[in-house]
Protein backbone atom coordinates (compact mmCIF):
# COMPACT_ATOMS: atom_id res chain seq x y z
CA UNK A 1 42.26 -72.85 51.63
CA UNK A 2 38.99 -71.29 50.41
CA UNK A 3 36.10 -73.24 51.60
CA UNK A 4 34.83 -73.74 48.50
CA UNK A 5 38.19 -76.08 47.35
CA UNK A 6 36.96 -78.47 50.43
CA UNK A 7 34.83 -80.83 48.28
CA UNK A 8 37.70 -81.06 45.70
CA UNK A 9 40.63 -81.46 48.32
CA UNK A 10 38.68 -83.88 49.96
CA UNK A 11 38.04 -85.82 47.05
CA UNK A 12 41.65 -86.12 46.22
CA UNK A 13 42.62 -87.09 49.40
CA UNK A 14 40.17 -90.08 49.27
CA UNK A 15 40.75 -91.24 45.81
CA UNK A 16 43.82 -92.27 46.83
CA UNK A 17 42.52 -94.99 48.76
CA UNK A 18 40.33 -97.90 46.42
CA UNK A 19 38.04 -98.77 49.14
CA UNK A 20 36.70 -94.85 48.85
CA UNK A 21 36.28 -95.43 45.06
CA UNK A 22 32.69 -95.72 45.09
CA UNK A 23 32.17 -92.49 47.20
CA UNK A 24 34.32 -90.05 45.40
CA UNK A 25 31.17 -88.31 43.48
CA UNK A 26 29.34 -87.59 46.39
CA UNK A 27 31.71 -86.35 48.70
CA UNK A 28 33.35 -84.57 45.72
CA UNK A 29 29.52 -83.11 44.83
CA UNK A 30 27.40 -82.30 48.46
CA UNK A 31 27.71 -78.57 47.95
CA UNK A 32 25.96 -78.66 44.27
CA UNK A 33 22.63 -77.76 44.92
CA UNK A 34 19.48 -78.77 43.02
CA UNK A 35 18.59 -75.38 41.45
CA UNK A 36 22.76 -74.80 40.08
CA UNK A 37 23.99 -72.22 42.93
CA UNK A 38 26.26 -74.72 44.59
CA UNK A 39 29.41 -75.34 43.76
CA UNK A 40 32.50 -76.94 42.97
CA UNK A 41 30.49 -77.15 39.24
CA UNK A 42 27.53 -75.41 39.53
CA UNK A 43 25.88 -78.79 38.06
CA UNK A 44 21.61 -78.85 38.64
CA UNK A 45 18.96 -81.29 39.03
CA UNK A 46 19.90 -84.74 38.00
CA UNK A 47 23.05 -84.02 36.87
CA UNK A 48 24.28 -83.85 40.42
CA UNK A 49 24.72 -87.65 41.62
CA UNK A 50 21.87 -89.09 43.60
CA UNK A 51 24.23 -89.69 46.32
CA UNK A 52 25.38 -86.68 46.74
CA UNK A 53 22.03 -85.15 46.84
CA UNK A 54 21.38 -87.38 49.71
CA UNK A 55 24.71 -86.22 51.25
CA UNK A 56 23.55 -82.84 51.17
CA UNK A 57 20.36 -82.89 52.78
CA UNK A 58 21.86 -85.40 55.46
CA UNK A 59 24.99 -82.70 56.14
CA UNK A 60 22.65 -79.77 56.29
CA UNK A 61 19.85 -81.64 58.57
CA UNK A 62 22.77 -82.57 61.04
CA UNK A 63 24.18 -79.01 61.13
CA UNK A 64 20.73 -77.40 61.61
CA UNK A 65 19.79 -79.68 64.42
CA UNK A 66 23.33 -79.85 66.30
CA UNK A 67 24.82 -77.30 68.43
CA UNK A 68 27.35 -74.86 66.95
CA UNK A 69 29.37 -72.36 68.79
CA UNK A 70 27.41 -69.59 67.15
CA UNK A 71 24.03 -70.69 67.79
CA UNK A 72 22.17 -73.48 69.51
CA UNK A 73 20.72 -76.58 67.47
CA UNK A 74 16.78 -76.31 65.52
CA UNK A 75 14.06 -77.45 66.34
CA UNK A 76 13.24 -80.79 64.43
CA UNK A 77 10.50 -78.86 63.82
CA UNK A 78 12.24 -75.81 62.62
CA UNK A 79 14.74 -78.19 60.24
CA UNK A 80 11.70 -79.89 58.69
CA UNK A 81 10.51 -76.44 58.07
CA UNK A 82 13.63 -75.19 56.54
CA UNK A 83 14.26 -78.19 54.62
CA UNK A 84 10.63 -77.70 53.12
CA UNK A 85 11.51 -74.04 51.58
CA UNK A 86 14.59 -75.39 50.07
CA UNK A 87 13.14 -78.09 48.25
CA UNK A 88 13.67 -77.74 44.74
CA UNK A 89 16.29 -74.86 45.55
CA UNK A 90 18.53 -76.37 47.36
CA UNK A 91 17.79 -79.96 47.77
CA UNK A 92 15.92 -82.58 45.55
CA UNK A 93 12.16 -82.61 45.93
CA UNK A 94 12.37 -86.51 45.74
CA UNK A 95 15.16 -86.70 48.55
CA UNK A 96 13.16 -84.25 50.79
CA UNK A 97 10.07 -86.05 50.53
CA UNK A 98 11.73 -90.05 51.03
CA UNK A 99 13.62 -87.76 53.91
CA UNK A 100 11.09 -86.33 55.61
CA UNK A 101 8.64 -89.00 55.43
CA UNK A 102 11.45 -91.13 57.62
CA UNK A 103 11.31 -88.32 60.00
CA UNK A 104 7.70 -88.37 60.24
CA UNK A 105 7.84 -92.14 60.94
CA UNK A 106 9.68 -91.71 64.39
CA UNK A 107 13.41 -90.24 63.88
CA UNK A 108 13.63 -88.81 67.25
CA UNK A 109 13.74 -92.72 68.50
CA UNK A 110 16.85 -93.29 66.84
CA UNK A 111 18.13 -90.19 68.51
């Protein structure tokens, strides 16, 4: 399976089950990205579904600041950073600023 056909695979998995109803846009939508280079539509700005524009953010935050095999996690620091020059390319101005204004208020004690 290419990786792109993830968000669509996964979607039809889950709309097979009613309780995921509700979900089905963003999980079908976290790889769209604000300025139209994401994918599985290409879709910008607010045409992407506020949820899944908060999926995004949340999926890339956890993979920058979690180990992986091929490198070890970011900074919080270095993830605030990061998230910063992506806003408005990647992610949604409004999401990065509600986002890291919770960081700023004490995330690392819920950590």
């Amino acid at each position: 399976m290419e990786m792109k056909q993830h968000p669509k695979l996964a979607a039809q998995i889950l709309e097979k089950v009613k309780f995921f109803k509700d979900i089905l846009p963003a999980v079908y939508y976290h790889h769209e990205k604000f300025d139209g280079s994401g994918y599985p539509d290409n879709l910008r700005d607010g045409k992407i579904p506020l949820t899944a524009r908060i999926l995004s953010l949340a999926d890339a935050f956890e993979a920058m600041t979690s180990d992986r095999p091929y490198r070890k996690a970011l900074s919080l620091e270095a993830a605030m950073a990061e998230i910063k020059r992506e806003s408005g390319r990647q992610f949604d101005p409004r999401v990065v600023e509600s986002f890291l204004r919770y960081l700023g208020q004490g995330w690392k004690d819920h950590r």
